[in-house]
N, C-alpha and C. Protein backbone atom coordinates (compact mmCIF):
# COMPACT_ATOMS: atom_id res chain seq x y z
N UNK A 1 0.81 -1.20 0.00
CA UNK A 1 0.00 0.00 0.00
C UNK A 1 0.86 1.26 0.00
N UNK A 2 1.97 1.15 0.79
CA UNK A 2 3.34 2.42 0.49
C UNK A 2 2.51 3.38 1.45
N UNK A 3 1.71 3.51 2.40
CA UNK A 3 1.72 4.16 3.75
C UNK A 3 2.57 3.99 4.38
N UNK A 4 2.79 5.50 5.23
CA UNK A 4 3.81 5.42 6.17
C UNK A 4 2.84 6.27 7.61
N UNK A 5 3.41 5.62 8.92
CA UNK A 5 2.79 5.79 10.09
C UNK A 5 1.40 6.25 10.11
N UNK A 6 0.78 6.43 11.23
CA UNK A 6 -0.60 6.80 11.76
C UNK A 6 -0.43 8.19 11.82
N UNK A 7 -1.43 8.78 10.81
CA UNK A 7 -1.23 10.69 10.69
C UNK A 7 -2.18 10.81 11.52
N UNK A 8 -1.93 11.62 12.70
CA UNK A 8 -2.68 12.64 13.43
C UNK A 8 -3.68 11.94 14.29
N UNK A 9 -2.75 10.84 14.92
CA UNK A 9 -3.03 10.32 16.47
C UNK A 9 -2.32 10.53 17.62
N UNK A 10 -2.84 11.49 18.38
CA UNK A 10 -2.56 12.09 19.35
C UNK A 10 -1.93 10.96 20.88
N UNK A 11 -3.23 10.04 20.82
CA UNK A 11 -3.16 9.12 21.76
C UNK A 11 -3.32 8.23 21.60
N UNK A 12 -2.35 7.26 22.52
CA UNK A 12 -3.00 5.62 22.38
C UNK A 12 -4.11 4.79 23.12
N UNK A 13 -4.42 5.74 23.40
CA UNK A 13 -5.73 5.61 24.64
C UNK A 13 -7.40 5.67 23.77
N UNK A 14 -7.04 6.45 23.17
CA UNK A 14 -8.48 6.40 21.88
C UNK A 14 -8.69 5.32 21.73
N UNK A 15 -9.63 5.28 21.70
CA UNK A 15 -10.62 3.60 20.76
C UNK A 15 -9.79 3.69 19.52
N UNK A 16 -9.86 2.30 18.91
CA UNK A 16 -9.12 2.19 17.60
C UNK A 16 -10.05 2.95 16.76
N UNK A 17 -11.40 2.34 16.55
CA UNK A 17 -11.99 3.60 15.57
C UNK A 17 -11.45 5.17 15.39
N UNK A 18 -11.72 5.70 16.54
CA UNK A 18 -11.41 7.04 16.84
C UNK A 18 -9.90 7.18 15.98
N UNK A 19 -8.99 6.65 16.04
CA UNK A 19 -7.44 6.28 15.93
C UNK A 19 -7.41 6.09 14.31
N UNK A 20 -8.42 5.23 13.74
CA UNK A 20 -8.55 4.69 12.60
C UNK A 20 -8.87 6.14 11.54
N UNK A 21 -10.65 6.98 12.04
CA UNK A 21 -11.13 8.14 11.91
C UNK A 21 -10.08 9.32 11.25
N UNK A 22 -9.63 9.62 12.33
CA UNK A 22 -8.27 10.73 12.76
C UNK A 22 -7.27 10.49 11.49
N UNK A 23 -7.00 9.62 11.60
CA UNK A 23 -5.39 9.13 10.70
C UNK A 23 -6.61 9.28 9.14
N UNK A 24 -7.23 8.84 8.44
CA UNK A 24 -8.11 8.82 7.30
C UNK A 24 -8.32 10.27 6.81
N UNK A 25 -8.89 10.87 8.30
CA UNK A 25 -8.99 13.21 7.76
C UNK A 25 -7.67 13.28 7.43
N UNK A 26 -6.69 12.95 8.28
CA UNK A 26 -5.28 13.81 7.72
C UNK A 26 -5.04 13.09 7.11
N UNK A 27 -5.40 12.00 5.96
CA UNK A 27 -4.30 11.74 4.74
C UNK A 27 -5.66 12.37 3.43
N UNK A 28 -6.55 12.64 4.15
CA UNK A 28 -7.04 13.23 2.83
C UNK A 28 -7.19 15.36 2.95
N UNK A 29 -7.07 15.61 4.03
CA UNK A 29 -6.21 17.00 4.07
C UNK A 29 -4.83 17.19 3.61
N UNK A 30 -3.75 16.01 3.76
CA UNK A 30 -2.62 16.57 3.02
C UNK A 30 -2.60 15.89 2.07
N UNK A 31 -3.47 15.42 1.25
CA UNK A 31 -3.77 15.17 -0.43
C UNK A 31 -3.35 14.02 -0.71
N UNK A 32 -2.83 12.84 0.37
CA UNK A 32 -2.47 12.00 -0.03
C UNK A 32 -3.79 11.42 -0.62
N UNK A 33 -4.77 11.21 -0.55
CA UNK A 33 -6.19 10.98 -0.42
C UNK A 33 -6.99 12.26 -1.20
N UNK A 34 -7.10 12.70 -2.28
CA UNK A 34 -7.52 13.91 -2.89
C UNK A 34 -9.18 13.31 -2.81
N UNK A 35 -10.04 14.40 -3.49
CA UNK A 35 -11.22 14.17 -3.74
C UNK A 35 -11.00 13.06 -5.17
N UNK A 36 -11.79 12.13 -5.38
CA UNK A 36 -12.35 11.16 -6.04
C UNK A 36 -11.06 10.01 -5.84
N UNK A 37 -10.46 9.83 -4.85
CA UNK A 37 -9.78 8.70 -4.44
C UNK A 37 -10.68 7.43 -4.10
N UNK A 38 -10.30 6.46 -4.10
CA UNK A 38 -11.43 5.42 -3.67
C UNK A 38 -10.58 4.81 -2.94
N UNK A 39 -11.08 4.29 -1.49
CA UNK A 39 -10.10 4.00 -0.11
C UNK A 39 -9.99 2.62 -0.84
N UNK A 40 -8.46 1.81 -0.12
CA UNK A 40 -8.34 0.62 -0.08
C UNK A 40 -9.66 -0.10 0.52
N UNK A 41 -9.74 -1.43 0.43
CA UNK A 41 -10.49 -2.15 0.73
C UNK A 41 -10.62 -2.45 2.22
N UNK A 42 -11.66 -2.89 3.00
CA UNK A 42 -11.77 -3.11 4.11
C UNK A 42 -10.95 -3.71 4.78
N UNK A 43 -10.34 -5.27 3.83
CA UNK A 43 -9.59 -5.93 4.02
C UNK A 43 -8.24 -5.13 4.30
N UNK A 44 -7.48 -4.22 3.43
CA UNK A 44 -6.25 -4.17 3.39
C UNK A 44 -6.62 -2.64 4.33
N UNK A 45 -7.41 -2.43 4.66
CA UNK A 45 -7.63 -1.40 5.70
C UNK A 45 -7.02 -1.97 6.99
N UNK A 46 -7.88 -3.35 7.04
CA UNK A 46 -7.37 -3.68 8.46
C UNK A 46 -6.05 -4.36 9.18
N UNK A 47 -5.71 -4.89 7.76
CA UNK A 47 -3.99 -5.25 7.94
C UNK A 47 -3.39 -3.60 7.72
N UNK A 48 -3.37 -2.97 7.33
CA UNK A 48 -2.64 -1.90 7.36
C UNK A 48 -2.87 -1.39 8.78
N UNK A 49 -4.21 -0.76 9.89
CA UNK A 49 -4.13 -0.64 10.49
C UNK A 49 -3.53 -1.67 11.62
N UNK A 50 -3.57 -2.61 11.51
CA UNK A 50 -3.12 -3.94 12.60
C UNK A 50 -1.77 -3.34 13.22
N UNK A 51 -1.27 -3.05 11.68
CA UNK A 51 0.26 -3.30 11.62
C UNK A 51 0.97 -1.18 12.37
N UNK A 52 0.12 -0.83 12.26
CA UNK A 52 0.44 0.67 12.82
C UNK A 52 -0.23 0.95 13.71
N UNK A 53 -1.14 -0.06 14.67
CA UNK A 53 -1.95 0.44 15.90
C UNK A 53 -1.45 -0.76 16.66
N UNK A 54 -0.25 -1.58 15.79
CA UNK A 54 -0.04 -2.48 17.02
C UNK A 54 -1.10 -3.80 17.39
N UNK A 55 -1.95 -3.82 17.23
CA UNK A 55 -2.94 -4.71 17.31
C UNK A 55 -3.61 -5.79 16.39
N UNK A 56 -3.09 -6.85 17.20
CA UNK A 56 -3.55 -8.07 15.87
C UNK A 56 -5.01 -8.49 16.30
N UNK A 57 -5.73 -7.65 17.35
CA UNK A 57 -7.00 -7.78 17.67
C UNK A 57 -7.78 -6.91 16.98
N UNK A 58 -7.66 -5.98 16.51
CA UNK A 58 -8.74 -4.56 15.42
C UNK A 58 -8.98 -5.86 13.88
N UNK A 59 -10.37 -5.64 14.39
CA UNK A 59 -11.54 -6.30 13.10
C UNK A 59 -12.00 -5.44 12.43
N UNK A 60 -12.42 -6.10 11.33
CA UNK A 60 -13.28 -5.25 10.31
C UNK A 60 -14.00 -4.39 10.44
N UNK A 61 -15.11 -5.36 11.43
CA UNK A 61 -15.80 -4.28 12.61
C UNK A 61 -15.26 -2.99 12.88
N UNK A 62 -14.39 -2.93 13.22
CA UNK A 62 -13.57 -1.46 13.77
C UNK A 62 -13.60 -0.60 12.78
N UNK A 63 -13.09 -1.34 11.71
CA UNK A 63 -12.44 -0.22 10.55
C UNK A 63 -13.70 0.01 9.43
N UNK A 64 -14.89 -0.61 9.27
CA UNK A 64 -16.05 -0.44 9.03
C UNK A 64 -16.72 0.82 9.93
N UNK A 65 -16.64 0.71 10.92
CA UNK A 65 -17.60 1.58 11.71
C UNK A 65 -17.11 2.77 11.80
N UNK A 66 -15.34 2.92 12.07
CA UNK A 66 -15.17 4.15 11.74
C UNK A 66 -15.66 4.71 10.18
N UNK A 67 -15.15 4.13 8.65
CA UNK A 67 -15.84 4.53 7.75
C UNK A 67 -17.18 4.99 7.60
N UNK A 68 -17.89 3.79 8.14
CA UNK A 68 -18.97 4.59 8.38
C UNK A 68 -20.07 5.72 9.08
N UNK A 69 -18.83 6.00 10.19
CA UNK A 69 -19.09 7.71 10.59
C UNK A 69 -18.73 8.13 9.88
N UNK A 70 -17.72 8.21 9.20
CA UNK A 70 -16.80 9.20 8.13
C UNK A 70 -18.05 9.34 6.90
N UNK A 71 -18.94 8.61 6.42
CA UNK A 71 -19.67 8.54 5.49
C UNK A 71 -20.91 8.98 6.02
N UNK A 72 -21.41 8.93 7.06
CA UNK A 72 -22.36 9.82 7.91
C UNK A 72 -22.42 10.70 7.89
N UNK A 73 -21.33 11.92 8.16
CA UNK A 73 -20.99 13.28 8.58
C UNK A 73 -20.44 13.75 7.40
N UNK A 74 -20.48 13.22 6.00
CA UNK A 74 -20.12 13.16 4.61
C UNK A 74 -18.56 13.57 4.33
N UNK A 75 -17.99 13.03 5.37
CA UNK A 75 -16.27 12.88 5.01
C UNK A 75 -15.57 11.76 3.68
N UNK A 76 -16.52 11.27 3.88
CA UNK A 76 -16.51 10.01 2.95
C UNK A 76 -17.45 9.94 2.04
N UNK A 77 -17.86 8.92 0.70
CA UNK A 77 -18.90 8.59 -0.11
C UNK A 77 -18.89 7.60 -0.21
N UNK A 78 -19.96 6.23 0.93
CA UNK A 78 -19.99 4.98 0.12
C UNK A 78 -21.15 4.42 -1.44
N UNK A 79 -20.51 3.64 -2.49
CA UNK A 79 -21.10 2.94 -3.29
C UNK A 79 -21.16 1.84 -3.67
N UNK A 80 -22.83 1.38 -3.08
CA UNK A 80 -23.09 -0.11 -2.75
C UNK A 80 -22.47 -0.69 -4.01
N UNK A 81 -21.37 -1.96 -3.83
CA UNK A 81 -20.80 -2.31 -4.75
C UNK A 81 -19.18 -1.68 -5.92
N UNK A 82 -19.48 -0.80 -5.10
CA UNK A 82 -18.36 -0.03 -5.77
C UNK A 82 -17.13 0.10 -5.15
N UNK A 83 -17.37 0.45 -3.67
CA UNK A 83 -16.69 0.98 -2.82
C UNK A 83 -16.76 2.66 -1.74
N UNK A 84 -16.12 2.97 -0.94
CA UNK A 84 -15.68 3.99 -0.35
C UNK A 84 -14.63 4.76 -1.15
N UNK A 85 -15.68 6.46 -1.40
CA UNK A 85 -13.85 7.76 -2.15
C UNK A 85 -14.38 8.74 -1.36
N UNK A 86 -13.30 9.31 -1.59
CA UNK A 86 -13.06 10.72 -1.04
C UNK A 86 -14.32 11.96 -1.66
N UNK A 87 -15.28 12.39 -1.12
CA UNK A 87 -15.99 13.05 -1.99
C UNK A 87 -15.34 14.12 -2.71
N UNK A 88 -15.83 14.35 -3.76
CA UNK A 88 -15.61 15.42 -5.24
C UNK A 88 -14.53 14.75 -5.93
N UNK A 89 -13.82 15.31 -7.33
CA UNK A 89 -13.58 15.23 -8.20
C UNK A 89 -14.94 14.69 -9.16
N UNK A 90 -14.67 13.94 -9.42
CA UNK A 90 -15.61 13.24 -10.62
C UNK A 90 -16.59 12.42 -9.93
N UNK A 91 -17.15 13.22 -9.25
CA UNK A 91 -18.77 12.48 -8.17
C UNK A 91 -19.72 12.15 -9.57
């Protein structure tokens, strides 16, 4: 995937969601993540996070639910079948 560390986690005390959330705004504020990006997959969401939160216990569950606040509060755009992007560019 060619990520490097957890952007803009303050603490290790946060819930992993929260942790998961946080790190997702700041890679699409510093453009690593522009508008019409489409996130990795759930799957390689959660080995990527495993491996930078330390935890071989964070499930899908986790990294689902944060997305899906992020897609609530319209930080995100999910499409059934398509996937999770970054809203704008070519909506």
């Amino acid at each position: 995937m060619g990520w490097t560390g957890l952007a803009g986690s303050n603490t290790m005390s946060e819930p992993f969601y929260r942790q998961i959330m946080t790190d997702i705004r700041a890679r699409i504020a510093s453009g690593e993540w522009p508008p019409g990006t489409k996130l990795p997959s759930t799957a390689d969401l959660v080995e990527f996070y495993k491996l930078r939160l330390g935890s071989d216990t964070l499930t899908a569950s986790t990294v689902r639910h944060a997305v899906s606040l992020l897609i609530e509060v319209g930080e995100l755009r999910g499409q059934q079948g398509l996937g999770v992007y970054v809203p704008g560019g070519a909506d």
